[in-house]
PDB file of N, CA and C in Angstrom:
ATOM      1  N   UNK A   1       0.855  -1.175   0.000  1.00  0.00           N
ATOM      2  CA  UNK A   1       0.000   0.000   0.000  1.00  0.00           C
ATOM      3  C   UNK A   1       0.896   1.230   0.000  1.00  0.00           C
ATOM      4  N   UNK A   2       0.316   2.116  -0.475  1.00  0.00           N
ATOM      5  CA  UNK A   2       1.420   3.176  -0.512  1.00  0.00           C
ATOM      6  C   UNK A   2       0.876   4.676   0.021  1.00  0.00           C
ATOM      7  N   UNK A   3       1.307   4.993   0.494  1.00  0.00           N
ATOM      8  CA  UNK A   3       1.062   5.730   1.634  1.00  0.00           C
ATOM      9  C   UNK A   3       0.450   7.466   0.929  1.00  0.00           C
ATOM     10  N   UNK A   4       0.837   7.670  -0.146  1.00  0.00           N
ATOM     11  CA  UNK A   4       0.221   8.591  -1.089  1.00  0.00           C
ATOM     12  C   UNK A   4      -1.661   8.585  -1.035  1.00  0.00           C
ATOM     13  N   UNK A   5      -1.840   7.085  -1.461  1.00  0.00           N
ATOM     14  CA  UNK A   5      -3.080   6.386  -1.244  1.00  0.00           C
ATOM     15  C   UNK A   5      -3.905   6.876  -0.491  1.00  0.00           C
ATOM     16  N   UNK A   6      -2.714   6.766   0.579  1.00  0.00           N
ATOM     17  CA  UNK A   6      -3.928   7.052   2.159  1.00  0.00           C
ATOM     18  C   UNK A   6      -4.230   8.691   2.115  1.00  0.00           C
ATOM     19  N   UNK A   7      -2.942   9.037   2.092  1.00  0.00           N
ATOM     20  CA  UNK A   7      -2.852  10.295   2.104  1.00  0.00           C
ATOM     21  C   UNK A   7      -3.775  11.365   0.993  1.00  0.00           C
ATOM     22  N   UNK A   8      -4.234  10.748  -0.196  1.00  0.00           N
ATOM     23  CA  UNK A   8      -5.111  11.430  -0.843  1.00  0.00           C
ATOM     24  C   UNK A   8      -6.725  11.043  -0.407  1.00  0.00           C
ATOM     25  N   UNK A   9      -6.921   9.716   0.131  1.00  0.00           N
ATOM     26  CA  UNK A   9      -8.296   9.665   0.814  1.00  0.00           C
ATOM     27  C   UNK A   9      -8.336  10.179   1.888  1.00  0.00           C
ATOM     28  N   UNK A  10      -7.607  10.847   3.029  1.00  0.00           N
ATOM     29  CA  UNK A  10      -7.481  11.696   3.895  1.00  0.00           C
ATOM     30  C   UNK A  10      -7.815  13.022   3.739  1.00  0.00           C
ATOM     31  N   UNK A  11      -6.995  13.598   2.320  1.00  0.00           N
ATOM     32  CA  UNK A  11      -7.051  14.808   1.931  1.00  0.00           C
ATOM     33  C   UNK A  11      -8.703  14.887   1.224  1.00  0.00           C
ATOM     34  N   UNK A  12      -9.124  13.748   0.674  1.00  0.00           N
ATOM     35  CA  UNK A  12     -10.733  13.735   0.069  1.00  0.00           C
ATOM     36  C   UNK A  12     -11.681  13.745   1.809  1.00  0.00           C
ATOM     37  N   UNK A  13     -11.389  13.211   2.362  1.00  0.00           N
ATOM     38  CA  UNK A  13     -12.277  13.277   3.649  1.00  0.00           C
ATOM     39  C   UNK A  13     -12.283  14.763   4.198  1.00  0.00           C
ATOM     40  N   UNK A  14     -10.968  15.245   4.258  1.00  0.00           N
ATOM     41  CA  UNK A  14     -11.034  16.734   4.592  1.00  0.00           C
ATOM     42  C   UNK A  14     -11.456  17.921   4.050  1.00  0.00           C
ATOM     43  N   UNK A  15     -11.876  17.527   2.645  1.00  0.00           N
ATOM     44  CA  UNK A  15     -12.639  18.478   1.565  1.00  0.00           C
ATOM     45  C   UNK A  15     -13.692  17.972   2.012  1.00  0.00           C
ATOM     46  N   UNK A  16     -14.219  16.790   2.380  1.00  0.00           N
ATOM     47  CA  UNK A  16     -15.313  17.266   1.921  1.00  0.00           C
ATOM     48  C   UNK A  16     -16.551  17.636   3.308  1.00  0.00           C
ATOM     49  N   UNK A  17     -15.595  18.412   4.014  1.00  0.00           N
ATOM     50  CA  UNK A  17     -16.200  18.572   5.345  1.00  0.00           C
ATOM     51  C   UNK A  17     -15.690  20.478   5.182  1.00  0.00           C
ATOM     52  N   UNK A  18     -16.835  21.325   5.667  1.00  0.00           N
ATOM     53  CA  UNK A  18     -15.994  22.640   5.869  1.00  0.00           C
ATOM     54  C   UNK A  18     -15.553  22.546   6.661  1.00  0.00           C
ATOM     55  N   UNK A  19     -14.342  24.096   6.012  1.00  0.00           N
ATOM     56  CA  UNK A  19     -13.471  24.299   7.125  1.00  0.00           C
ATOM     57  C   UNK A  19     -13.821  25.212   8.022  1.00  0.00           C
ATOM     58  N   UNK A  20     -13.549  24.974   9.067  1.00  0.00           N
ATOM     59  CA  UNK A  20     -14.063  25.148  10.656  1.00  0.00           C
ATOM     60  C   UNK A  20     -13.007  25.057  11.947  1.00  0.00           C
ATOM     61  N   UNK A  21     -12.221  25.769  11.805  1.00  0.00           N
ATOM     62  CA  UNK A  21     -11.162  25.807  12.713  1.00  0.00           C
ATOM     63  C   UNK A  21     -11.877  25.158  14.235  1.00  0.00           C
ATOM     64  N   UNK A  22     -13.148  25.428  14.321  1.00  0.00           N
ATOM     65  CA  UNK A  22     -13.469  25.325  16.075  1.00  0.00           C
ATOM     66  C   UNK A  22     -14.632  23.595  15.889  1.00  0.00           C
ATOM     67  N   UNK A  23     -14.613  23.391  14.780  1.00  0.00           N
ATOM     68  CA  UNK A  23     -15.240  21.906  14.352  1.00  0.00           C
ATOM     69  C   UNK A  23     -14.383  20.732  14.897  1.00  0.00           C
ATOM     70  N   UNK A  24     -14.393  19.853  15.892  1.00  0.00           N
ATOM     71  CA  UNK A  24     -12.857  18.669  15.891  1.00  0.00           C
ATOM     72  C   UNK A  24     -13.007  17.767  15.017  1.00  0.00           C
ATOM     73  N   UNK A  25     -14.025  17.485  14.189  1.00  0.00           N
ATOM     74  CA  UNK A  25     -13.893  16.605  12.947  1.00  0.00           C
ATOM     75  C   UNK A  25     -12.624  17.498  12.163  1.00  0.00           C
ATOM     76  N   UNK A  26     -12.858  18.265  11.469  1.00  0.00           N
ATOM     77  CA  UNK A  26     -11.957  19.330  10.655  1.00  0.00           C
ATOM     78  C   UNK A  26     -10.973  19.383  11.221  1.00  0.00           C
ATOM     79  N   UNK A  27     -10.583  20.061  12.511  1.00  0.00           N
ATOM     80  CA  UNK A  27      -9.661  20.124  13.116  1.00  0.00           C
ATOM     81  C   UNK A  27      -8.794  18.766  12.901  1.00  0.00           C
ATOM     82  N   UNK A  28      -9.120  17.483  13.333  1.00  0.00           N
ATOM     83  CA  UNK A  28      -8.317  16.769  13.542  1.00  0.00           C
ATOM     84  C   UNK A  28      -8.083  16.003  12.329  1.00  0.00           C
ATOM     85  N   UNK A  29      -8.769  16.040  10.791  1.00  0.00           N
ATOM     86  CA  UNK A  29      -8.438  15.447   9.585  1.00  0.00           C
ATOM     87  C   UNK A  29      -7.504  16.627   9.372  1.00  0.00           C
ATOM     88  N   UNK A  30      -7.603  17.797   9.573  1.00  0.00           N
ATOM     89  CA  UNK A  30      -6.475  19.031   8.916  1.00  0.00           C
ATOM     90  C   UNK A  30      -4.961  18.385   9.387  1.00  0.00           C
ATOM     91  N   UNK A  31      -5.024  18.596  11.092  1.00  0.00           N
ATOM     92  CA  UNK A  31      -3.787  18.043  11.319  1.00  0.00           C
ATOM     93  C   UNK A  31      -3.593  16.963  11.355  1.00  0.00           C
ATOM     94  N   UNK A  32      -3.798  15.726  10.914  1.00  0.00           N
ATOM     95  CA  UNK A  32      -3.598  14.802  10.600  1.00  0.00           C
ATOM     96  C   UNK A  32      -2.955  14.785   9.420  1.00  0.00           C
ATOM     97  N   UNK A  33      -4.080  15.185   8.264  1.00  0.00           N
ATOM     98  CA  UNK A  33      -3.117  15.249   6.689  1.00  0.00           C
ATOM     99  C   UNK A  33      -1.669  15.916   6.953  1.00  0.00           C
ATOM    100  N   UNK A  34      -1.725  16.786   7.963  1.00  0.00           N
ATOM    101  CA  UNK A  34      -0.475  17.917   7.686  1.00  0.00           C
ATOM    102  C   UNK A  34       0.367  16.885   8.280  1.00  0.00           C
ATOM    103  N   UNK A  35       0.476  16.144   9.420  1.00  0.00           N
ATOM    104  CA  UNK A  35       1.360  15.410  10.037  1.00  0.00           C
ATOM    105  C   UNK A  35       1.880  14.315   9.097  1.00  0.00           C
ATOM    106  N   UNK A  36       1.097  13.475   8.511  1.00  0.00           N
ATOM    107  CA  UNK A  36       1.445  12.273   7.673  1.00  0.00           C
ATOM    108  C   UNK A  36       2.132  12.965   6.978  1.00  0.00           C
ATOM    109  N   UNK A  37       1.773  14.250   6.260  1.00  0.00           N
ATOM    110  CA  UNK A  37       2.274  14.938   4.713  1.00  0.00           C
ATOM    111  C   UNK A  37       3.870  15.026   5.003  1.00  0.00           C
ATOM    112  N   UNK A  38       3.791  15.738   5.863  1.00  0.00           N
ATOM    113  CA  UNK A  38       5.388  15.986   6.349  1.00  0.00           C
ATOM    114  C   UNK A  38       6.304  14.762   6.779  1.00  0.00           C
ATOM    115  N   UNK A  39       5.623  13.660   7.213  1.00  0.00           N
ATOM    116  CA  UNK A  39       6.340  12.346   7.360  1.00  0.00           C
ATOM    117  C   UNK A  39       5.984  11.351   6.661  1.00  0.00           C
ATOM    118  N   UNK A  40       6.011  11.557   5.759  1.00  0.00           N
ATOM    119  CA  UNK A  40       5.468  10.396   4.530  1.00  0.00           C
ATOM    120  C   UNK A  40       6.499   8.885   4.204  1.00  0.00           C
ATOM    121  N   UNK A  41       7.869   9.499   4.384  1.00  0.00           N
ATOM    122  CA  UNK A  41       8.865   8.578   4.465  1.00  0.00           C
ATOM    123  C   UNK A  41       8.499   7.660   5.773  1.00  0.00           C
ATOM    124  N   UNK A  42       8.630   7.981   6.863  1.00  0.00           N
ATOM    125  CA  UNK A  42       8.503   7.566   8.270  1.00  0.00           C
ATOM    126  C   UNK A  42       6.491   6.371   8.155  1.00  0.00           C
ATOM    127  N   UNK A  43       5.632   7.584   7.526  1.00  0.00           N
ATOM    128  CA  UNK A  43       4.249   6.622   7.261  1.00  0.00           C
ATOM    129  C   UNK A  43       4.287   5.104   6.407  1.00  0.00           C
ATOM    130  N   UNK A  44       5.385   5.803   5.283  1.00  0.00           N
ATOM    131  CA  UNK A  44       5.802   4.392   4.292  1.00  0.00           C
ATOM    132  C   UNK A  44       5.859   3.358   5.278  1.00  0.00           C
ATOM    133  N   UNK A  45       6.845   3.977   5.751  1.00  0.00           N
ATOM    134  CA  UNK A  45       7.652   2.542   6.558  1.00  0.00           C
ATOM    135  C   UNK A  45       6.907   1.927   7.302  1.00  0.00           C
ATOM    136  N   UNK A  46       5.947   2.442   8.325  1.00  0.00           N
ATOM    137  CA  UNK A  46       4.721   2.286   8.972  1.00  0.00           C
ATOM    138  C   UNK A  46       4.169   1.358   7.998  1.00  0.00           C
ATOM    139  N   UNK A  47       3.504   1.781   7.117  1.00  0.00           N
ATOM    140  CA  UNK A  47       2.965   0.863   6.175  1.00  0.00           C
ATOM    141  C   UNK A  47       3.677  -0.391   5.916  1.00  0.00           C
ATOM    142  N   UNK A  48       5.107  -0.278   5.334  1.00  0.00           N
ATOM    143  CA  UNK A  48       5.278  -1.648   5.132  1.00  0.00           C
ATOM    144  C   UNK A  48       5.638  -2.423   5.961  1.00  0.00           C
ATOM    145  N   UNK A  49       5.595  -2.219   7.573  1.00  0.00           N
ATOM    146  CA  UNK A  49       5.821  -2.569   8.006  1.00  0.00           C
ATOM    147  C   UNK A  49       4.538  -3.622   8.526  1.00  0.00           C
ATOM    148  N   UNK A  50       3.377  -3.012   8.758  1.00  0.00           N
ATOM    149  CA  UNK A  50       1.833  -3.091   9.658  1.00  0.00           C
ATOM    150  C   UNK A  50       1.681  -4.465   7.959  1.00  0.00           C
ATOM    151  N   UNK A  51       1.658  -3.530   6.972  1.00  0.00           N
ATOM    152  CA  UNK A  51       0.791  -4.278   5.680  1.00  0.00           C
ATOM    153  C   UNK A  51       1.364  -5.470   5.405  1.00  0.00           C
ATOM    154  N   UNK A  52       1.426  -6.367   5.520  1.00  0.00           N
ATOM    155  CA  UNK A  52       1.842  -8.043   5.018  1.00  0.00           C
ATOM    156  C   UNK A  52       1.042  -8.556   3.476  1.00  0.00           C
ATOM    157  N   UNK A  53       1.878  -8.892   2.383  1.00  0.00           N
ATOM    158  CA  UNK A  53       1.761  -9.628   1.387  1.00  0.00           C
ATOM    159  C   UNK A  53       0.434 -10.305   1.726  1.00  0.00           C
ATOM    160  N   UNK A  54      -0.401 -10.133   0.926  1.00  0.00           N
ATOM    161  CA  UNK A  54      -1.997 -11.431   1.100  1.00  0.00           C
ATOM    162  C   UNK A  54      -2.889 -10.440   2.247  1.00  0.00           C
ATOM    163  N   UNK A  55      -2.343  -9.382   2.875  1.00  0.00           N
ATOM    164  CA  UNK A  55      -3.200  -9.012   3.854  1.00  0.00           C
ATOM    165  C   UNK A  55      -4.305  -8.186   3.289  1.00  0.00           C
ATOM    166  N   UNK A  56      -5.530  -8.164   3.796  1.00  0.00           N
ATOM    167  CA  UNK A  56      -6.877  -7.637   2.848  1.00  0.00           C
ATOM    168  C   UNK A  56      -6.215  -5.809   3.106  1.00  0.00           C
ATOM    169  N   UNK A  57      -6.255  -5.617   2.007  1.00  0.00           N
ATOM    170  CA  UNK A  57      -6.534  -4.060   1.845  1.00  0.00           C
ATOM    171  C   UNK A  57      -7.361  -3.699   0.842  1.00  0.00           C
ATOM    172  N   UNK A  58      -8.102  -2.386   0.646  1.00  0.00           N
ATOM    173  CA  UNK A  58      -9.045  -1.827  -0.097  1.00  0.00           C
ATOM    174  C   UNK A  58      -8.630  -1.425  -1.487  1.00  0.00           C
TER     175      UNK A  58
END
């Protein structure tokens, strides 16, 4: 799985909610995308680490 993946269905979940600084849905998909975005190397690895060959993903 590749971590781009996630990271653009993250970024689609966060569109499609307004933005609302004082909302914690919003709030916490904003900083979330921003956190993964900036550690994307570090999420990879996460990923290949958690994801196993044959394991169900979407």
């Amino acid at each position: 799985m590749k971590a781009e993946t996630l990271l653009a269905e993250l970024n689609r979940l966060r569109a499609d909610i307004d933005e609302d600084p004082t909302d914690l849905e919003w709030f916490t998909l904003h900083h979330v995308f921003c956190f993964v975005s900036y550690n994307m190397g570090q999420f990879q690895e996460y990923l290949d680490e958690s994801i196993k060959p044959g394991d169900p993903v979407p």
